[in-house]
Protein backbone atom coordinates (compact mmCIF):
# COMPACT_ATOMS: atom_id res chain seq x y z
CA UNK A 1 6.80 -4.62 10.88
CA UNK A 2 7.05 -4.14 7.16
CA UNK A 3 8.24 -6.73 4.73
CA UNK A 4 11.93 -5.93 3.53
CA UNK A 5 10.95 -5.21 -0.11
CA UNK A 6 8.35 -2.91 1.12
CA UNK A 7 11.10 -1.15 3.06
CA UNK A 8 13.51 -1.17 0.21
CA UNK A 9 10.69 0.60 -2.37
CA UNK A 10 10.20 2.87 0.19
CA UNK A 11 13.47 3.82 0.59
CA UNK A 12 14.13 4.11 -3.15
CA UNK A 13 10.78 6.56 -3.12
CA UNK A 14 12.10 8.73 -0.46
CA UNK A 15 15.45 8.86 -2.31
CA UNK A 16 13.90 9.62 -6.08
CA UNK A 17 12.36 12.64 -4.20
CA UNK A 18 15.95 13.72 -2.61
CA UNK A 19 17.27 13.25 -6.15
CA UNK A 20 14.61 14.40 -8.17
CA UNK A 21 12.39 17.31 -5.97
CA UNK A 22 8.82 18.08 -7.03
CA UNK A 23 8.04 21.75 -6.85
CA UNK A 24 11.25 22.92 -5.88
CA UNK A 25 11.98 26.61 -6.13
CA UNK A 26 10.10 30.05 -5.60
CA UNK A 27 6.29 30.20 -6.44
CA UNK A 28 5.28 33.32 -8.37
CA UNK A 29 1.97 35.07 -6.53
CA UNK A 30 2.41 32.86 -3.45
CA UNK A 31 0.00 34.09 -0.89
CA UNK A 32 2.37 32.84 1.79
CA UNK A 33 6.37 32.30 2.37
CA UNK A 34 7.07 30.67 5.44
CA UNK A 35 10.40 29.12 6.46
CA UNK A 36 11.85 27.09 8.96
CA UNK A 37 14.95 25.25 10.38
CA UNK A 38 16.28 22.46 12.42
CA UNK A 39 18.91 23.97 14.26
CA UNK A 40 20.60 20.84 15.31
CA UNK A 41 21.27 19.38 11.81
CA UNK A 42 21.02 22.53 10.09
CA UNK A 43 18.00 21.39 7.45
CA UNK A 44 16.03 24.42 6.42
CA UNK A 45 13.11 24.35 4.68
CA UNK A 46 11.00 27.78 2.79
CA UNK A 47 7.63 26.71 1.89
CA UNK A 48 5.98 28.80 -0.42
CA UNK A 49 1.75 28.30 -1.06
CA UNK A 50 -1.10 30.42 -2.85
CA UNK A 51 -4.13 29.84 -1.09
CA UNK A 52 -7.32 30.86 -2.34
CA UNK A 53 -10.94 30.80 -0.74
CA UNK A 54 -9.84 27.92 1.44
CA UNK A 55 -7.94 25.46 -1.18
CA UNK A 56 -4.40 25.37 -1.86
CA UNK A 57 -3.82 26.07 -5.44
CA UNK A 58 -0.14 25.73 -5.58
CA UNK A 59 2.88 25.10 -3.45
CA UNK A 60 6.43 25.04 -3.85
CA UNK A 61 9.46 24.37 -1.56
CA UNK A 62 13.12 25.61 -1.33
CA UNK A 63 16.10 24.76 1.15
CA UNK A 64 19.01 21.99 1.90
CA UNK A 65 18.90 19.51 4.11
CA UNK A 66 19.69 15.64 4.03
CA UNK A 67 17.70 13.29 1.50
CA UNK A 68 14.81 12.81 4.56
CA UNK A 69 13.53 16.33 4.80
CA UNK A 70 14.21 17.40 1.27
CA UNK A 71 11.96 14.61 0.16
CA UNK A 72 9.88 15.19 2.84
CA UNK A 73 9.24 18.50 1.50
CA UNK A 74 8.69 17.45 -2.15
CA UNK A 75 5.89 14.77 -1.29
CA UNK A 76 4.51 17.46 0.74
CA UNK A 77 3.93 19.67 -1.91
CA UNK A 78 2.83 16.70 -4.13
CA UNK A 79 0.28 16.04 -1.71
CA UNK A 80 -1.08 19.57 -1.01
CA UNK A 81 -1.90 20.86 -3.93
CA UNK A 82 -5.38 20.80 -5.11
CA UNK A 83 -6.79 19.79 -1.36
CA UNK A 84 -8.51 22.29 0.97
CA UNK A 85 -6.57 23.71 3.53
CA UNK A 86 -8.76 21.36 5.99
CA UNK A 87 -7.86 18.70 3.98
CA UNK A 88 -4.26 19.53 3.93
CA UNK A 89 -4.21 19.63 8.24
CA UNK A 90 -6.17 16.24 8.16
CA UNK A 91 -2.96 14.68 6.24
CA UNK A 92 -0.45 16.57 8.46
CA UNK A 93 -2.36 15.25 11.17
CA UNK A 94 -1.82 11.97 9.78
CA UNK A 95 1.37 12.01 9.11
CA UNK A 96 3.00 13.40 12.23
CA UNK A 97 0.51 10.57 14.38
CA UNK A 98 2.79 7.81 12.26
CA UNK A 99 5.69 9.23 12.84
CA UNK A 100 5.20 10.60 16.85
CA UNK A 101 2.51 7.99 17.51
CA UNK A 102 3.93 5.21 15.92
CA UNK A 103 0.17 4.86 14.52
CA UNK A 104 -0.37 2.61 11.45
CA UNK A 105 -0.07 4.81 8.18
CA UNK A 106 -3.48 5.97 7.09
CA UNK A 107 -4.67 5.70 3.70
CA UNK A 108 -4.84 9.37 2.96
CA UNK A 109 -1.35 9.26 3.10
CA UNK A 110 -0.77 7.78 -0.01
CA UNK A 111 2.91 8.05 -0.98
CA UNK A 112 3.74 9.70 2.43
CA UNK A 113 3.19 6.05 3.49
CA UNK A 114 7.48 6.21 2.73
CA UNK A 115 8.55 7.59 5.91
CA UNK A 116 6.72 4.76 8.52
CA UNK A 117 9.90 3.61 8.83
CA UNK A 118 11.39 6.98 9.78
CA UNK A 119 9.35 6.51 13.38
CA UNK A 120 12.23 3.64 13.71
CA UNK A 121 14.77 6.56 14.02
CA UNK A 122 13.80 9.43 16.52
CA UNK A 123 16.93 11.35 15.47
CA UNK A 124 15.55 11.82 11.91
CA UNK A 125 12.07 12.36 12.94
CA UNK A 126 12.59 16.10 13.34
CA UNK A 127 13.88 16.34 9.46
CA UNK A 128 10.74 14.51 8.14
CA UNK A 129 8.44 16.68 10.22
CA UNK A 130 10.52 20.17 9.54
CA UNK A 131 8.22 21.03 6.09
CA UNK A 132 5.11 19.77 7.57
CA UNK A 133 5.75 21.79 10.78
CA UNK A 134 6.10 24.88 8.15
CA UNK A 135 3.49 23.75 6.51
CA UNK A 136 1.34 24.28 9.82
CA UNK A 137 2.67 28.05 10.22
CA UNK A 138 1.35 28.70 6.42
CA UNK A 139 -1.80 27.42 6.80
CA UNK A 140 -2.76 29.16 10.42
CA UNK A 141 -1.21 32.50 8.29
CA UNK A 142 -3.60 31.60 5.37
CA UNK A 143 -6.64 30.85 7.69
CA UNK A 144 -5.83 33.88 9.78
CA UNK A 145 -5.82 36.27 6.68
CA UNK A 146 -8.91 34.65 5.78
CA UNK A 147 -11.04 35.28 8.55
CA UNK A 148 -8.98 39.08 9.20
CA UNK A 149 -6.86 37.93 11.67
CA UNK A 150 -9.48 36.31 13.36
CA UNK A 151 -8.59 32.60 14.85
């Protein structure tokens, strides 16, 4: 179990990002626009990304939702761009094993590292996972217009 002023820096990461988005808005020459919602709190999130030969140059986010998945979504992006789409599935990989799994944060996380705690409350699971589960649908378009629709 964390230490309490691990938990509380944490917290006040997660919360800078609610307050202070990364990346928020439309992205001009996105090669994909993919949105989604959590019908039962009423989060949505549109993820925008231009992906190029297999690397994500750029990504941006849009939507409402409570401090958890709008933060959510801005570290997302944060952590994205630059990495190769493979690269980008290894962390959502990562990610979603902490918070389903209850596995110990990896250090490929990085600042992602935040939301451990978030495994502590199933009910807000779904709103840290809602951009990375949009996330997923971008990147299977991106791969699938990359090989011509093939899988």
């Amino acid at each position: 179990m964390p230490e309490p002023q691990f938990d509380d820096l944490y917290r006040e990461l997660i919360l800078d990002h609610s307050r202070r988005p990364r990346n928020r808005g439309a992205l001009a020459g996105a090669t994909q626009h993919v949105e989604g919602v959590n019908p039962v709190c009423g989060d949505a999130i549109a993820l925008d990304l231009a992906v190029h030969d297999g690397i994500i140059d750029d990504a941006a986010f849009s939507g409402q939702g409570c401090s958890i998945s709008q933060s959510s979504a801005s570290m997302l992006t944060e952590r994205v761009k630059g990495r190769t789409v493979a690269e980008a599935r290894r962390v959502m990989d990562r990610f979603r094993a902490m918070l389903i799994d209850g596995a110990l944060p990896d250090r490929e996380l990085g600042d992602l590292e935040a939301f451990e705690g978030v495994a502590r409350l199933p009910v807000r699971v779904k709103c840290a996972l809602l951009s990375w589960n949009v996330l997923q649908e971008g990147l299977d378009q991106a791969t699938s217009a990359a090989t011509g629709g093939n899988p």
